[in-house]
C-alpha atoms as a PDB file:
ATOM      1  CA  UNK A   1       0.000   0.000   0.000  1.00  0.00           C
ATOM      2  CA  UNK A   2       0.649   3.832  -0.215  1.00  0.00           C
ATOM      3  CA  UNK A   3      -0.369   6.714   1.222  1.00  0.00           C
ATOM      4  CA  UNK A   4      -2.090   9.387  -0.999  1.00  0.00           C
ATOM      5  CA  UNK A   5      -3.671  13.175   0.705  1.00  0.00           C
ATOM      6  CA  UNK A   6      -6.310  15.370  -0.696  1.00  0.00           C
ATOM      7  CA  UNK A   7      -4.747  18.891  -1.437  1.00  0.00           C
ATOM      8  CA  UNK A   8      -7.372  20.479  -3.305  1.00  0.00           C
ATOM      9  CA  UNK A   9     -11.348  20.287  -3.397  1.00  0.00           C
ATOM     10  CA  UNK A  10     -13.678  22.186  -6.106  1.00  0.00           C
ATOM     11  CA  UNK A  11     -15.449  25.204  -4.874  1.00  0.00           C
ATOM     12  CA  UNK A  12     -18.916  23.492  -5.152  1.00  0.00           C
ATOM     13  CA  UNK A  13     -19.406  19.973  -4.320  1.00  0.00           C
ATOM     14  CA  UNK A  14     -23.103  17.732  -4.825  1.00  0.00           C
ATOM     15  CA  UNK A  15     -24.566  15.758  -1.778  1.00  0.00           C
ATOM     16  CA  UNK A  16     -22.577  13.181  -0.587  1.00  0.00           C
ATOM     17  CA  UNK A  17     -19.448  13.820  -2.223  1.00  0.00           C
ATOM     18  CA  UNK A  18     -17.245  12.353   0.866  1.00  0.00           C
ATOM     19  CA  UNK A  19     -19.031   9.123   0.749  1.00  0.00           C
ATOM     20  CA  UNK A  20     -17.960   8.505  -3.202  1.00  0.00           C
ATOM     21  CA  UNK A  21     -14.261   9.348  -1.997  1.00  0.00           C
ATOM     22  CA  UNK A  22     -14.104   7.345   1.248  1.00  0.00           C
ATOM     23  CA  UNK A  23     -15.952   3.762   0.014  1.00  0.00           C
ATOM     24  CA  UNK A  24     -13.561   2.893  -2.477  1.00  0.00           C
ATOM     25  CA  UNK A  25     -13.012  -1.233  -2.747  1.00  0.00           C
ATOM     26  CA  UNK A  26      -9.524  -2.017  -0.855  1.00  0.00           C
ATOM     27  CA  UNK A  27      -8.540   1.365   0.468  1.00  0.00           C
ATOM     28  CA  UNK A  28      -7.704   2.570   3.957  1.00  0.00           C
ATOM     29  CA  UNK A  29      -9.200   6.555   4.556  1.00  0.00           C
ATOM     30  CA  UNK A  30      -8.947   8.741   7.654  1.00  0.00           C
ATOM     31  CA  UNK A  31     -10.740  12.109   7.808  1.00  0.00           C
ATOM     32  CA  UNK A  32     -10.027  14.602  10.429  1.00  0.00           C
ATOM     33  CA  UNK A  33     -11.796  17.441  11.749  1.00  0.00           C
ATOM     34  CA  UNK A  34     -10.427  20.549  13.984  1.00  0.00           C
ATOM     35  CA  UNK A  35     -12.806  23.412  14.721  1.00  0.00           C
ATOM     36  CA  UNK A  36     -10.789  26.505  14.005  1.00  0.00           C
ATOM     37  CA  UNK A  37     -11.356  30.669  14.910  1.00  0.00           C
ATOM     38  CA  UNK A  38     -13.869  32.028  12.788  1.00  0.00           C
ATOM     39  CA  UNK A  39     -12.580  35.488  13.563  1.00  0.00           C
ATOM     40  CA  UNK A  40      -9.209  35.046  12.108  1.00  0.00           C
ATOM     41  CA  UNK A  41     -10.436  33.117   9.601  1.00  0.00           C
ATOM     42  CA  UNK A  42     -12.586  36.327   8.127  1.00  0.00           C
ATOM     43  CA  UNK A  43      -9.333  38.490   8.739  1.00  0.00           C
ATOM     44  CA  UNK A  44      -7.335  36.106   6.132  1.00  0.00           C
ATOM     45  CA  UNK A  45     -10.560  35.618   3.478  1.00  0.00           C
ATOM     46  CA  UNK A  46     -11.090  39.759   3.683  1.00  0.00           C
ATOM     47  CA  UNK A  47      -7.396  40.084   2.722  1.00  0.00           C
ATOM     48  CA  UNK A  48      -7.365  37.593   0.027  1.00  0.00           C
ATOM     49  CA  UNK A  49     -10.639  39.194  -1.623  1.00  0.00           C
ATOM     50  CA  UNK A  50      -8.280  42.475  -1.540  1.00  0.00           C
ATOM     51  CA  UNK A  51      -5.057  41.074  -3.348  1.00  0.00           C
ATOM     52  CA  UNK A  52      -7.391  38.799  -5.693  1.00  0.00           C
ATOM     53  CA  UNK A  53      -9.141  42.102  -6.802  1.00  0.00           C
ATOM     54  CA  UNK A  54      -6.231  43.691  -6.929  1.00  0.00           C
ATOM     55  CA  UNK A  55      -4.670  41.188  -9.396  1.00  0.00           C
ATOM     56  CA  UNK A  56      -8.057  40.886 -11.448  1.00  0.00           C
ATOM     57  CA  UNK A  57      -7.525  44.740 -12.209  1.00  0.00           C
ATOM     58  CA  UNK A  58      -3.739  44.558 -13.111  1.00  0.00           C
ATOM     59  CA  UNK A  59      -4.260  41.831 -14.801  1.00  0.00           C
ATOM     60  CA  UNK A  60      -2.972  41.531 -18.528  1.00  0.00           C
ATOM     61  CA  UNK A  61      -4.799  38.168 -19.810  1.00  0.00           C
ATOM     62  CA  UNK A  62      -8.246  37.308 -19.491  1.00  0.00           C
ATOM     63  CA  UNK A  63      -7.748  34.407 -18.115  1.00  0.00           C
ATOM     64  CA  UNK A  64      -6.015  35.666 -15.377  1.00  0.00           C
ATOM     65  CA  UNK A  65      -8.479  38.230 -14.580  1.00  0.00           C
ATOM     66  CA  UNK A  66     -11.221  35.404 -15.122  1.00  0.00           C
ATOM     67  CA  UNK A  67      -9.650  33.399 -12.211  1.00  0.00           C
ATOM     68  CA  UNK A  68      -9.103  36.160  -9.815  1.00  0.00           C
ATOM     69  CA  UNK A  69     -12.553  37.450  -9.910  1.00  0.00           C
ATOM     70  CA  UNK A  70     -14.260  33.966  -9.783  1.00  0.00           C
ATOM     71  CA  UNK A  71     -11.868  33.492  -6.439  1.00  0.00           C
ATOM     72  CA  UNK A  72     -12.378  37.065  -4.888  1.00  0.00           C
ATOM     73  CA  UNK A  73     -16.440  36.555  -5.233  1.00  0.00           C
ATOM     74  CA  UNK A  74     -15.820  32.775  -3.771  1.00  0.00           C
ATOM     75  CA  UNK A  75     -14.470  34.625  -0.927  1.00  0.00           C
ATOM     76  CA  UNK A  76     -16.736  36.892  -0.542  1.00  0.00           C
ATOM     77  CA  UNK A  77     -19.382  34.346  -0.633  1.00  0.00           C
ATOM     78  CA  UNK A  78     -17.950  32.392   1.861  1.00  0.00           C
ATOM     79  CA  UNK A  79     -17.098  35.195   4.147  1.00  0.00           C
ATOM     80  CA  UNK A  80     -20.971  36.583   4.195  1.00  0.00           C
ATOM     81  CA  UNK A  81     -21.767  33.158   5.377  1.00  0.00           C
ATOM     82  CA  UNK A  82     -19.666  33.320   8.301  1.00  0.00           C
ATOM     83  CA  UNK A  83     -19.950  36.410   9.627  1.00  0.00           C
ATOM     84  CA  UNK A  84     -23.743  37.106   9.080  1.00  0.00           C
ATOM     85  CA  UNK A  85     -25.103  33.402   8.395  1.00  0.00           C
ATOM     86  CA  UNK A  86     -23.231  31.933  11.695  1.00  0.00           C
ATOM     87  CA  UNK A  87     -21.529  29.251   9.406  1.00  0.00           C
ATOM     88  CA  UNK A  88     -18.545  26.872  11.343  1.00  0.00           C
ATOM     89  CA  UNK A  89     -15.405  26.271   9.576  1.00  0.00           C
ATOM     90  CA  UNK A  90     -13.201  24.262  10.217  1.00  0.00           C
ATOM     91  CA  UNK A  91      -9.886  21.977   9.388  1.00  0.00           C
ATOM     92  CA  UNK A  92     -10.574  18.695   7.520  1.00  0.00           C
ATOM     93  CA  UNK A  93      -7.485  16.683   6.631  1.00  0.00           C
ATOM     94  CA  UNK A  94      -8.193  13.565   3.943  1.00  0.00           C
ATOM     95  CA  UNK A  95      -5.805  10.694   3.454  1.00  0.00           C
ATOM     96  CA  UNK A  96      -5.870   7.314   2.007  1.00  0.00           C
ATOM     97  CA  UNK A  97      -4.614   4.501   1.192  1.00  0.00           C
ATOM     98  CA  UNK A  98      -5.265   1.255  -1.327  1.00  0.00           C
ATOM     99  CA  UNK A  99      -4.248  -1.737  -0.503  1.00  0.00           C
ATOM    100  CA  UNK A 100      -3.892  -5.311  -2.570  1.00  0.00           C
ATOM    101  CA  UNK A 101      -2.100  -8.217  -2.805  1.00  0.00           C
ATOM    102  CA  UNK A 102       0.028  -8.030  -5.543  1.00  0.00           C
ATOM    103  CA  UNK A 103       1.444  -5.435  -7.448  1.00  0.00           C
ATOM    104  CA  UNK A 104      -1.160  -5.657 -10.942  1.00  0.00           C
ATOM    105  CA  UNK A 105      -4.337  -5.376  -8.507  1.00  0.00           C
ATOM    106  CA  UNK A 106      -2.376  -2.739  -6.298  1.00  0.00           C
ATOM    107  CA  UNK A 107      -2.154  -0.764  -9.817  1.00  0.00           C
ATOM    108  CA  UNK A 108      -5.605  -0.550 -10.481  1.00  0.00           C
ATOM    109  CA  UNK A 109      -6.894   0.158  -6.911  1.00  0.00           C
ATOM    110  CA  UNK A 110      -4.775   3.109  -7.084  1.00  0.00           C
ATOM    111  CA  UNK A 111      -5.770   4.176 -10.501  1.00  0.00           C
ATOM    112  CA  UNK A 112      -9.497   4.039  -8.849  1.00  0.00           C
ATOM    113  CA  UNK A 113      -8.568   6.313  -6.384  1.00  0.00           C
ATOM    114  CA  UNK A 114      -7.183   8.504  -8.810  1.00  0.00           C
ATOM    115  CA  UNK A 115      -9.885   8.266 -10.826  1.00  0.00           C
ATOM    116  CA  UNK A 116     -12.275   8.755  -8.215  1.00  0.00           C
ATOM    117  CA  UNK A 117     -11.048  11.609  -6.924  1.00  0.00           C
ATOM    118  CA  UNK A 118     -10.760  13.290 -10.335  1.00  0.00           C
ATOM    119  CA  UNK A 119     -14.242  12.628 -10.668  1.00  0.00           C
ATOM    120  CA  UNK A 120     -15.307  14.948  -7.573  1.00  0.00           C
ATOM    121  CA  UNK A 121     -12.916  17.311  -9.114  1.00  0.00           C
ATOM    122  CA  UNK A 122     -10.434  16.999  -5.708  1.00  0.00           C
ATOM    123  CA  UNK A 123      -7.000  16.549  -6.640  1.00  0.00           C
ATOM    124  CA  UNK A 124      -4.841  13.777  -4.717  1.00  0.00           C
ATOM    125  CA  UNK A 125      -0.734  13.471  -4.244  1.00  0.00           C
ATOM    126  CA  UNK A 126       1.499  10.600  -3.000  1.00  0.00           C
ATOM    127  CA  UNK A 127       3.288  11.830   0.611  1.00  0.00           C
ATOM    128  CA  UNK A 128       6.711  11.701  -0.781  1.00  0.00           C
ATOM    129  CA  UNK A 129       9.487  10.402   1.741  1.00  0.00           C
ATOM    130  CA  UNK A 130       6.262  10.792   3.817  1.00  0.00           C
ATOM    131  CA  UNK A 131       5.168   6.901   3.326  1.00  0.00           C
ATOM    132  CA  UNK A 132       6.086   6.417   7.268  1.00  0.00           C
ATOM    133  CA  UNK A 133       3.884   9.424   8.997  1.00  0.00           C
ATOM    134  CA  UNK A 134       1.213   8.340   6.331  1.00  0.00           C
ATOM    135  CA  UNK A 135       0.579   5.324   7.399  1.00  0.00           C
ATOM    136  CA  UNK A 136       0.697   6.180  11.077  1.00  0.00           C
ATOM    137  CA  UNK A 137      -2.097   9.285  10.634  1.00  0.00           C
ATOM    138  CA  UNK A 138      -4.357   6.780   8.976  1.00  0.00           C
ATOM    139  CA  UNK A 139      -3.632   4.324  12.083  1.00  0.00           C
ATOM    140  CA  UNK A 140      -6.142   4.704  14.591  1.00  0.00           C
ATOM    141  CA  UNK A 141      -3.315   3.846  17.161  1.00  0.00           C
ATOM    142  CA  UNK A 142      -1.283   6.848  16.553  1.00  0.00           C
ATOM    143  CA  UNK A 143      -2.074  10.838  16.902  1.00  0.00           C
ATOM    144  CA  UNK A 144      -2.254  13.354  14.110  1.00  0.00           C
ATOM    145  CA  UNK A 145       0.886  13.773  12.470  1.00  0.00           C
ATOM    146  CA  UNK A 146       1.439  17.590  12.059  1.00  0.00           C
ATOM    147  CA  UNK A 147       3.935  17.311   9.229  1.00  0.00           C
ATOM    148  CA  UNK A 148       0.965  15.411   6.997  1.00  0.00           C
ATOM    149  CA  UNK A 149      -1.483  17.686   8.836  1.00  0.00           C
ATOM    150  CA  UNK A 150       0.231  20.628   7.501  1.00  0.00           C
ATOM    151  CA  UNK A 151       0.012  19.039   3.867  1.00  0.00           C
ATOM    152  CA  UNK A 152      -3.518  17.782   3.605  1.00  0.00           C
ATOM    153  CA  UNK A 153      -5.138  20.396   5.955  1.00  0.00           C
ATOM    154  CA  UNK A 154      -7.937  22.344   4.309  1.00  0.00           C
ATOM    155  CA  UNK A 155     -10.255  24.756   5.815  1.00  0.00           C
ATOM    156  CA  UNK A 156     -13.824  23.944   4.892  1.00  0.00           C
ATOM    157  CA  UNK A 157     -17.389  25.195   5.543  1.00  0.00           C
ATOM    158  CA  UNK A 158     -19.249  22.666   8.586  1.00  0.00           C
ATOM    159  CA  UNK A 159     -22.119  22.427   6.168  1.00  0.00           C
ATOM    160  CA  UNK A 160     -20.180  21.273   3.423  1.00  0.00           C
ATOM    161  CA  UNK A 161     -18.526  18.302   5.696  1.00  0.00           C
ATOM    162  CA  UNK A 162     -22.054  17.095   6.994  1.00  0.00           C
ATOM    163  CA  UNK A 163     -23.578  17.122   4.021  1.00  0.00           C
ATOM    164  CA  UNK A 164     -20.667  14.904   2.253  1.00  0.00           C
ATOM    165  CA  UNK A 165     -20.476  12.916   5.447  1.00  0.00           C
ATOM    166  CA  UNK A 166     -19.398   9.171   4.220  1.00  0.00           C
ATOM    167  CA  UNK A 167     -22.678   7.658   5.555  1.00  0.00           C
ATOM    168  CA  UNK A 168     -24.619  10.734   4.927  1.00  0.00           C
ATOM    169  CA  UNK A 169     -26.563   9.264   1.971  1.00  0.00           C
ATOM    170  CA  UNK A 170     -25.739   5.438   1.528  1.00  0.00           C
ATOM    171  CA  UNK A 171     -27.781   2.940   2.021  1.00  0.00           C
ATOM    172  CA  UNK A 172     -31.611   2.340   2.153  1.00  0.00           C
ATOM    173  CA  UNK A 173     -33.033   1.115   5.331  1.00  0.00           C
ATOM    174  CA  UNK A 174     -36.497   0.748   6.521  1.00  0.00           C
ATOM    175  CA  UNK A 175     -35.921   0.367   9.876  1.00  0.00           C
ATOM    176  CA  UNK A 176     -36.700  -3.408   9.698  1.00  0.00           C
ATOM    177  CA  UNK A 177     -37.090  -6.355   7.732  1.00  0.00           C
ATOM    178  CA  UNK A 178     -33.844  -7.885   6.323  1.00  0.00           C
ATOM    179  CA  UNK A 179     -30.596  -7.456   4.193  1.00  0.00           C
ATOM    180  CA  UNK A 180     -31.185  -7.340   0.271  1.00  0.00           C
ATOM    181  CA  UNK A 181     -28.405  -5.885  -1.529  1.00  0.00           C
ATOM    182  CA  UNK A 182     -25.483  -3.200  -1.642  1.00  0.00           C
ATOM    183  CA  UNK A 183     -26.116  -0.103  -3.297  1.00  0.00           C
ATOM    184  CA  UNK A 184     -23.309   1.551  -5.509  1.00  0.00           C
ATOM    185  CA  UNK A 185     -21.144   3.268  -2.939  1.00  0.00           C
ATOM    186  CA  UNK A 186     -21.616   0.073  -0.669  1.00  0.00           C
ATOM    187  CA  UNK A 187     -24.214   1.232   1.948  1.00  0.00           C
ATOM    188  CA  UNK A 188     -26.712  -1.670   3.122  1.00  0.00           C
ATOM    189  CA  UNK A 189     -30.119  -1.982   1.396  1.00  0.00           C
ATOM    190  CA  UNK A 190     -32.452  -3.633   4.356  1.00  0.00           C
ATOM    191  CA  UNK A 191     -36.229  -3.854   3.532  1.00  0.00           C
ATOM    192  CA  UNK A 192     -39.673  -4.621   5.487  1.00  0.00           C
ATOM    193  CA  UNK A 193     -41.298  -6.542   2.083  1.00  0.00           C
ATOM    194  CA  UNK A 194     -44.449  -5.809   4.003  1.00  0.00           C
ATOM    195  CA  UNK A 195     -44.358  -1.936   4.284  1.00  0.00           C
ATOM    196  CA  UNK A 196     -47.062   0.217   3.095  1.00  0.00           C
ATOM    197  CA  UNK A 197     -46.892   4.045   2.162  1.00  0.00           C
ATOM    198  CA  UNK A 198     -46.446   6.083  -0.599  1.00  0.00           C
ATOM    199  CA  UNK A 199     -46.103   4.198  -3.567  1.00  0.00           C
ATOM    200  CA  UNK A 200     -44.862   1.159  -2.075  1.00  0.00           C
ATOM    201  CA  UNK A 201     -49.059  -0.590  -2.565  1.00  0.00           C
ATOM    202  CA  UNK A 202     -48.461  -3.964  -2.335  1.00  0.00           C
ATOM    203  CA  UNK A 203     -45.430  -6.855  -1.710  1.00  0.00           C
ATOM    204  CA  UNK A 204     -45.240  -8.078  -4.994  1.00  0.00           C
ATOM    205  CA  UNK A 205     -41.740  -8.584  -6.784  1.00  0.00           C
ATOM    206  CA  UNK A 206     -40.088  -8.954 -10.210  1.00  0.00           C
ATOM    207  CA  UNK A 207     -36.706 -11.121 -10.235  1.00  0.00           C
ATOM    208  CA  UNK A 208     -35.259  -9.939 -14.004  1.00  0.00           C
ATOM    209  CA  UNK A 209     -31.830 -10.910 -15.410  1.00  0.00           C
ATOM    210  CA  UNK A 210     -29.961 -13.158 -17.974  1.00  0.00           C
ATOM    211  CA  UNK A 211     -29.483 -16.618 -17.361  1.00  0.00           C
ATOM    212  CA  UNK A 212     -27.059 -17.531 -14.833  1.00  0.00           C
ATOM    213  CA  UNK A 213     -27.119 -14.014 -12.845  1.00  0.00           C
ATOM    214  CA  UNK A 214     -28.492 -15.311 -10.016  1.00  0.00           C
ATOM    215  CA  UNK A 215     -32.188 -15.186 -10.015  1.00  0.00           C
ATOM    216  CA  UNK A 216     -33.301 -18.811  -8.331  1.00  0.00           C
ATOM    217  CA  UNK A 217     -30.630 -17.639  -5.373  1.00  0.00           C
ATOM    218  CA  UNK A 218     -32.144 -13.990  -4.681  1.00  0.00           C
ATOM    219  CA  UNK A 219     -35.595 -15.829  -4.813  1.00  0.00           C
ATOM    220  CA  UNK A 220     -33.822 -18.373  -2.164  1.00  0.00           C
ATOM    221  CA  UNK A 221     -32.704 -15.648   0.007  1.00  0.00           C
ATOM    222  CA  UNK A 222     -36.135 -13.701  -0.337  1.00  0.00           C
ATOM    223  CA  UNK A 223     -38.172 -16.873   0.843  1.00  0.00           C
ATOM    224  CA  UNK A 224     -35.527 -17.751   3.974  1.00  0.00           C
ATOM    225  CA  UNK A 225     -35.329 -14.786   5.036  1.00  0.00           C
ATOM    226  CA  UNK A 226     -39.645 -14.122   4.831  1.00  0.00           C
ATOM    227  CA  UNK A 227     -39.586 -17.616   6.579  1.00  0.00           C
ATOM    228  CA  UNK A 228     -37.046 -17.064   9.327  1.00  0.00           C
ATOM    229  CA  UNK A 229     -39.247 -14.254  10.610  1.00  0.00           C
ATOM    230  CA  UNK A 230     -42.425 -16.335  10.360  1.00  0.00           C
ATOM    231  CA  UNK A 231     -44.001 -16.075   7.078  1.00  0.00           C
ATOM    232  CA  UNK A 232     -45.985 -18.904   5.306  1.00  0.00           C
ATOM    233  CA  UNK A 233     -44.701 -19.614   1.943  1.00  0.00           C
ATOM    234  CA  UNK A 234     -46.473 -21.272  -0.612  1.00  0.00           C
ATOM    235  CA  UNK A 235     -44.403 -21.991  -3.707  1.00  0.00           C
ATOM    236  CA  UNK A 236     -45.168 -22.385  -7.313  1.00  0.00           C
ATOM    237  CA  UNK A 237     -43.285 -23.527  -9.993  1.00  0.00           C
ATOM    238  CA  UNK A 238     -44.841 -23.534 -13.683  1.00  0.00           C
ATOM    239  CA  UNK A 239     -41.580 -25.377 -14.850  1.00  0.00           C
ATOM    240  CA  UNK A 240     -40.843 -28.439 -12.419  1.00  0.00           C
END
C-alpha cells in the first residue's frame, strides 16, 4: 500500500461527495476534523478578496483576470456566510490509502482512487518520503501527524462536511425487515417486504436478469429470510 492526501477540493461539491471518496473497494481513509477561529479566519478571506481584486484589475490576460474574480467573489461568498449566516469552519485533513495483494491489482486500486477523486474534481498526491507518517495518521493507534497535517489540511465550511459525510446518503433502510443488496457506494439496502406508504401498494416482486445471474438464489434468500421471521410460503413452480 501507499499513502495518498487530498490537497485540493472544487469550490462546489453535490450531496454526498465524501461518501464517493471514502468507500472505495480495498482502500484505507482517515478524515479529520479541527474546529478553528472564525474570527481570524474572516481576517485572512477579507485580505485575500483584496489582493485577488487587486490582481483581477492589473491583470494583462483574461484568463487571469477570469480566475481572480471567480476566487475574490468565492471569498466573498464564503465570508458573508460566516460572519452574518453563523456558518462553522473548520480543518478537515483527507488521506488514504489502497491496498492489494500483488502489485497488478495494487495498480488498479490506485488508478481508482485517482480516478475517483478526479471525478469529484479533488485533486490527490502521493506523501513523498512521507510513506512512514502516512501510514501512522491513517492508524487509529497513533495521533495526528502535524507534518501530513500541515500538507492535507484544508479549511472547509461545517455544512459542506455534513452534508458529504461518508454515511450521509448510503444505504436504504427501513428500519426493519432484512438485508437485500449493496447499493453503488456500498451502503446496506435492508427492507420490510411488508411496508405500506407512498407508492410502495403492495409486496409483490419482479426477479429480471440473464441466465445464470443469479435469479433462483435472490428468490432463495427472499423466501428464507420471509420464513425465518415467520411467514408462510407457498411456492409455485410452472416449470418443475
Amino acid at each position: 500500500g501507499k499513502v495518498y492526501g487530498a490537497v485540493r477540493y472544487p469550490q462546489k461539491v453535490d450531496m454526498g461527495w465524501l461518501s464517493k471518496i471514502t468507500n472505495i473497494p480495498s482502500t484505507i481513509v482517515s478524515v479529520g476534523i479541527t474546529p478553528i477561529d472564525n474570527g481570524a479566519l474572516i481576517s485572512a478571506i477579507s485580505k485575500s478578496i483584496v489582493q485577488q481584486r487587486g490582481a483581477a484589475d492589473s491583470a494583462k490576460d483574461p484568463l487571469t483576470r477570469q480566475r481572480a474574480e471567480k476566487a475574490a467573489e468565492d471569498g466573498e461568498r464564503i465570508m458573508q456566510r460566516i460572519d452574518q449566516e453563523g456558518e462553522t469552519v473548520a480543518m478537515m485533513s483527507l488521506t488514504v490509502m489502497p491496498i492489494a495483494q500483488d502489485e497488478a491489482n495494487f495498480t488498479k486500486v490506485c488508478r481508482r482512487v485517482e480516478s475517483a477523486f478526479n471525478i469529484q474534481k479533488c485533486k490527490v498526491r502521493t506523501l513523498a518520503n512521507l510513506q512512514k507518517e502516512g501510514f501512522q495518521s491513517i492508524s487509529p493507534t497513533y495521533p495526528a501527524n502535524s507534518t501530513v497535517d500541515s500538507i492535507v489540511s484544508r479549511i472547509i465550511p461545517m455544512s459542506t462536511f455534513v452534508g458529504g459525510f461518508p454515511f450521509a446518503s448510503s444505504g436504504y433502510n427501513d428500519g426493519r425487515g432484512y438485508y437485500f443488496a449493496k447499493d453503488s457506494n456500498g451502503g446496506l439496502v435492508i427492507l420490510d417486504t411488508w411496508e405500506r406508504g407512498n407508492d410502495r401498494t403492495n409486496s409483490s416482486f419482479v426477479i429480471m436478469g440473464v441466465a445464470g445471474i443469479g435469479k433462483s438464489t435472490v428468490v432463495k434468500h427472499i423466501m428464507l429470510s420471509e420464513y425465518m421471521k415467520g411467514t408462510k410460503i407457498l411456492c409455485i413452480d410452472p416449470e418443475s
